[in-house]
C-alpha atoms as a PDB file:
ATOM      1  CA  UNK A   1     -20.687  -8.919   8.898  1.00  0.00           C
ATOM      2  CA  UNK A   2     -18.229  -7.588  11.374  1.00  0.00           C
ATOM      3  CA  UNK A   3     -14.526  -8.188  10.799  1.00  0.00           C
ATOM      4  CA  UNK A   4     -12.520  -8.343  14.103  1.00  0.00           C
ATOM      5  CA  UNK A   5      -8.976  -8.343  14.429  1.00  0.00           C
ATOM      6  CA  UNK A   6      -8.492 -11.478  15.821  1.00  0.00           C
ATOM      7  CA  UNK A   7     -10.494 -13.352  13.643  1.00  0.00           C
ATOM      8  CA  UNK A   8      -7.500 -13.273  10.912  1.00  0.00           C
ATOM      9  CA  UNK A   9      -3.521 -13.326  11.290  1.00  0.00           C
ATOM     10  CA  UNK A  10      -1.786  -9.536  11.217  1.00  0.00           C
ATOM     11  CA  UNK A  11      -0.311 -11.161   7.955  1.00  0.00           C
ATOM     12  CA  UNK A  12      -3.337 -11.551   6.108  1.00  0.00           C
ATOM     13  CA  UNK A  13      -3.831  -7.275   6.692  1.00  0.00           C
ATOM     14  CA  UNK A  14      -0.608  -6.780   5.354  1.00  0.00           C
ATOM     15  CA  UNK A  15      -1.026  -8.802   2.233  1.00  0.00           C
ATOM     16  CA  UNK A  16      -4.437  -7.115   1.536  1.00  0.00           C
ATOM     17  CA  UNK A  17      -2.723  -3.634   2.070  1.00  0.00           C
ATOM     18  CA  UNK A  18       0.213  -4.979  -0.876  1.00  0.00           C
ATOM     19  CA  UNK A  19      -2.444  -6.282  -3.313  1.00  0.00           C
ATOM     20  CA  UNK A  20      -4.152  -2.919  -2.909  1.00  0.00           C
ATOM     21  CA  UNK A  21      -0.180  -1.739  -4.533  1.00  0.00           C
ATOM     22  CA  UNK A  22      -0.394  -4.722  -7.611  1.00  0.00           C
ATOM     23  CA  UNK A  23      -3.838  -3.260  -8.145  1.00  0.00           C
ATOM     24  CA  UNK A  24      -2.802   0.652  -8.551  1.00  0.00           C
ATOM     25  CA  UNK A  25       0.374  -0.762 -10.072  1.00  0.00           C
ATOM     26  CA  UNK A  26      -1.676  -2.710 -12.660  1.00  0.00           C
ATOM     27  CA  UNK A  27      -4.521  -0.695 -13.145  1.00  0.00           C
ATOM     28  CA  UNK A  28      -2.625   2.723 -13.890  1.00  0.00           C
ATOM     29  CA  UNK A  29       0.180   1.152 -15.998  1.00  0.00           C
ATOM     30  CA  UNK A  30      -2.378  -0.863 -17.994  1.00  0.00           C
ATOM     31  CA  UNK A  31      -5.075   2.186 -18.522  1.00  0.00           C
ATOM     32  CA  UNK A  32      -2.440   4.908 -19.060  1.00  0.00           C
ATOM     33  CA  UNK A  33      -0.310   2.511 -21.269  1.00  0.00           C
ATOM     34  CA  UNK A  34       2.387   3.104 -19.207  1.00  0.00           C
ATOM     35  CA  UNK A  35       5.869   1.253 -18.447  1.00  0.00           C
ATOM     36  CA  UNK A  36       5.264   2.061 -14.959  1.00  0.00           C
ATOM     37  CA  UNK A  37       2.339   3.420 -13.265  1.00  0.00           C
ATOM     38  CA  UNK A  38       4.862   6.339 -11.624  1.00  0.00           C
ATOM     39  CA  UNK A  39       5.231   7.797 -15.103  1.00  0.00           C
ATOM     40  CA  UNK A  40       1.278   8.831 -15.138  1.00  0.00           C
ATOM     41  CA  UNK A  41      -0.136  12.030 -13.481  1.00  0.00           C
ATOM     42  CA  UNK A  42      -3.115   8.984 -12.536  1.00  0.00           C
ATOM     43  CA  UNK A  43      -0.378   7.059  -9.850  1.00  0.00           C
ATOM     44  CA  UNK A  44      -0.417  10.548  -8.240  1.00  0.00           C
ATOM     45  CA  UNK A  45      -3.372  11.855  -8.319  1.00  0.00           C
ATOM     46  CA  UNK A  46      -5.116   8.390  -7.717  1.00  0.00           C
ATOM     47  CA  UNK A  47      -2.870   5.684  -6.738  1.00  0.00           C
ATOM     48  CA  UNK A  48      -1.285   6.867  -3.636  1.00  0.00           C
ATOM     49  CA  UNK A  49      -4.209   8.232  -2.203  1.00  0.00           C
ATOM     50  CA  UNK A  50      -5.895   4.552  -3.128  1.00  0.00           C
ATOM     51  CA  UNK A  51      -2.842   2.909  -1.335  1.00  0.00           C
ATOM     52  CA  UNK A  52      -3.146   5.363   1.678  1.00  0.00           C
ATOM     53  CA  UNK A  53      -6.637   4.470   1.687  1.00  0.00           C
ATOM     54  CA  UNK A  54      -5.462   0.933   2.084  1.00  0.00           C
ATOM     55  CA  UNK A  55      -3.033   1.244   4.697  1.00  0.00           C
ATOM     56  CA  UNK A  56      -5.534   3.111   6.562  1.00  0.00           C
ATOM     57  CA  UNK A  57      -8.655   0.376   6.424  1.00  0.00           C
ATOM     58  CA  UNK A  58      -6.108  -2.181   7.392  1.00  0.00           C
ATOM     59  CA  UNK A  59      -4.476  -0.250  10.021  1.00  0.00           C
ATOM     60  CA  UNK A  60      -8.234   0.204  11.217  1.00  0.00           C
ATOM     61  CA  UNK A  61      -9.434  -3.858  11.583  1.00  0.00           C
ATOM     62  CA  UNK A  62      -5.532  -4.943  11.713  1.00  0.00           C
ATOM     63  CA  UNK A  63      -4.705  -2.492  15.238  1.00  0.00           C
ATOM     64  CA  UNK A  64      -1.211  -4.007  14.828  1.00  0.00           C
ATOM     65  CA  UNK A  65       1.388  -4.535  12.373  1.00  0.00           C
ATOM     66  CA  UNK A  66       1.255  -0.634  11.263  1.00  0.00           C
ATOM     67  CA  UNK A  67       4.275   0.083  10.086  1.00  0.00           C
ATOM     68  CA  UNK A  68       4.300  -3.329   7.848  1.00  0.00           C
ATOM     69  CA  UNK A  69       0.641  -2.144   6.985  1.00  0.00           C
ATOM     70  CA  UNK A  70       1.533   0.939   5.853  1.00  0.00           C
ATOM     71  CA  UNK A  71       4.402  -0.332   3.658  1.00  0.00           C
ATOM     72  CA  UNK A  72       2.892  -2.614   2.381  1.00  0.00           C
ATOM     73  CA  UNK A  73       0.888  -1.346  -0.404  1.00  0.00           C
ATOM     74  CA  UNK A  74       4.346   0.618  -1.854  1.00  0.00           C
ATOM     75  CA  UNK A  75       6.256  -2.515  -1.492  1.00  0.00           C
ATOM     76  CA  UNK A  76       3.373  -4.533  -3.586  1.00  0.00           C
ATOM     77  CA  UNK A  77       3.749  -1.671  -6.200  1.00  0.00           C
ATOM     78  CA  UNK A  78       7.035  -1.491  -6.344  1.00  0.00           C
ATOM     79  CA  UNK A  79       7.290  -5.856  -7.093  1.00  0.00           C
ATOM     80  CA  UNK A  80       4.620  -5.674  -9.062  1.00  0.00           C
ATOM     81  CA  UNK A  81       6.386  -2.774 -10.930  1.00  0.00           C
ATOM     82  CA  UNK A  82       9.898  -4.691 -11.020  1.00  0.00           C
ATOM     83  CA  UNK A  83       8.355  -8.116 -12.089  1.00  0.00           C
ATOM     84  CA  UNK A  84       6.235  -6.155 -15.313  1.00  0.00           C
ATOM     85  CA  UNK A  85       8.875  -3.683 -16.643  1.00  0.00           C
ATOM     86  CA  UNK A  86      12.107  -5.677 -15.256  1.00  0.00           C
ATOM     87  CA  UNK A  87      15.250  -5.307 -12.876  1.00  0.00           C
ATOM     88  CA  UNK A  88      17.225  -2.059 -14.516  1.00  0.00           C
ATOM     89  CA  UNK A  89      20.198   0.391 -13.183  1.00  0.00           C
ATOM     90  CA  UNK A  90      16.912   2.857 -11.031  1.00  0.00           C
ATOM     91  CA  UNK A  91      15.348   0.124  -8.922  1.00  0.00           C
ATOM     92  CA  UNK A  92      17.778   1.479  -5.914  1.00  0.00           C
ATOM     93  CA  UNK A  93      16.485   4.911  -6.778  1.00  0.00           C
ATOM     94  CA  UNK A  94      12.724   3.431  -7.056  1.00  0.00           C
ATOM     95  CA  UNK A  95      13.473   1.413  -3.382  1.00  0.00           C
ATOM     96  CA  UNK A  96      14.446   4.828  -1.748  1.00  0.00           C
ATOM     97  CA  UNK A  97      11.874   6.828  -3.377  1.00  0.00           C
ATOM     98  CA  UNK A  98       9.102   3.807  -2.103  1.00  0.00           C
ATOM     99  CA  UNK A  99      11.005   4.019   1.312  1.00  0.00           C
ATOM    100  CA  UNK A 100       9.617   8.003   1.650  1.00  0.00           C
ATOM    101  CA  UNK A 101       6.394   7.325  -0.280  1.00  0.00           C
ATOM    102  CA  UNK A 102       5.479   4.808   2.293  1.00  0.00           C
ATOM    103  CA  UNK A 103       5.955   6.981   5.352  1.00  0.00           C
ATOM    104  CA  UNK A 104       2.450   8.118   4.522  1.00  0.00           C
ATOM    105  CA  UNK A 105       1.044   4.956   4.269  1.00  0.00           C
ATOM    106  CA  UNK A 106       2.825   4.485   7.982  1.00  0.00           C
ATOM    107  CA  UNK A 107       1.034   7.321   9.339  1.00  0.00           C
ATOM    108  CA  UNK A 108      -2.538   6.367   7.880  1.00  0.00           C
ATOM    109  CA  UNK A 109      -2.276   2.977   9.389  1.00  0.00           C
ATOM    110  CA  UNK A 110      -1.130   4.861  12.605  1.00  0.00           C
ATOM    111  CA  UNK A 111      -4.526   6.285  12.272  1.00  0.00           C
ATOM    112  CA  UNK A 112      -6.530   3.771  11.300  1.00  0.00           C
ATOM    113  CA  UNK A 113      -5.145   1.620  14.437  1.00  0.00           C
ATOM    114  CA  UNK A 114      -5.766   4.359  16.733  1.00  0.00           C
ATOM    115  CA  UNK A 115      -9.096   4.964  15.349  1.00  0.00           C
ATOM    116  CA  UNK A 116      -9.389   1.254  15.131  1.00  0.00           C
ATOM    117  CA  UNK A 117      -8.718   1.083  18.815  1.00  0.00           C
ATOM    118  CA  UNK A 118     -11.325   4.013  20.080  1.00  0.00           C
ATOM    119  CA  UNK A 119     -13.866   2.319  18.211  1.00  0.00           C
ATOM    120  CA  UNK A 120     -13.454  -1.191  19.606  1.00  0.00           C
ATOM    121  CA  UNK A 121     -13.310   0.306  23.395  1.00  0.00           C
END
């Protein structure tokens, strides 16, 4: 089965690329018992590389919407994150810090849409 981009809304890449952030949110908070998956080596050693993964399958079959593609998966984290441990005094530390985090989700949707767009041609 071939998935094209116009055979679903940008928006429906974008919130693929954010649950792809509630999973690594859930997953590595649940495994590592964890308030929040950022407090295990796991979030960096598998989580953002899963979420730049993401970005970068959606940028592929998306070809638009990168930058929302890319932050995407850190902004799904980061709710996810907020609605399981709560609203405290670091979330506009933890915005900021998901703000530079999500630059490299940027770029690999970059890539995927320009590798998405050599492919299609």
């Amino acid at each position: 089965m071939t998935i094209r981009s116009g055979e679903t809304t940008p928006w429906a890449w974008v919130a693929m690329a954010a649950s792809a952030g509630m999973a690594v949110e859930l997953a590595i908070a649940l495994v590592d018992h964890q308030r929040e998956a950022w407090d295990s080596s796991d979030y960096w050693t598998l989580g953002i590389p899963a979420m730049v993964l993401a970005a970068l399958i959606c940028g592929f079959f998306a070809r638009r919407n990168w930058v929302r593609i890319g932050y995407a998966p850190f902004l799904g984290q980061l709710v996810t994150m907020t609605i399981r441990a709560g609203i405290g005094s670091m979330l506009p530390l933890g915005v900021i810090f998901m703000g530079i985090l999500g630059l490299s989700g940027a770029l690999a949707a970059l890539v995927g849409k320009v590798m998405g767009d050599r492919y299609a041609s």
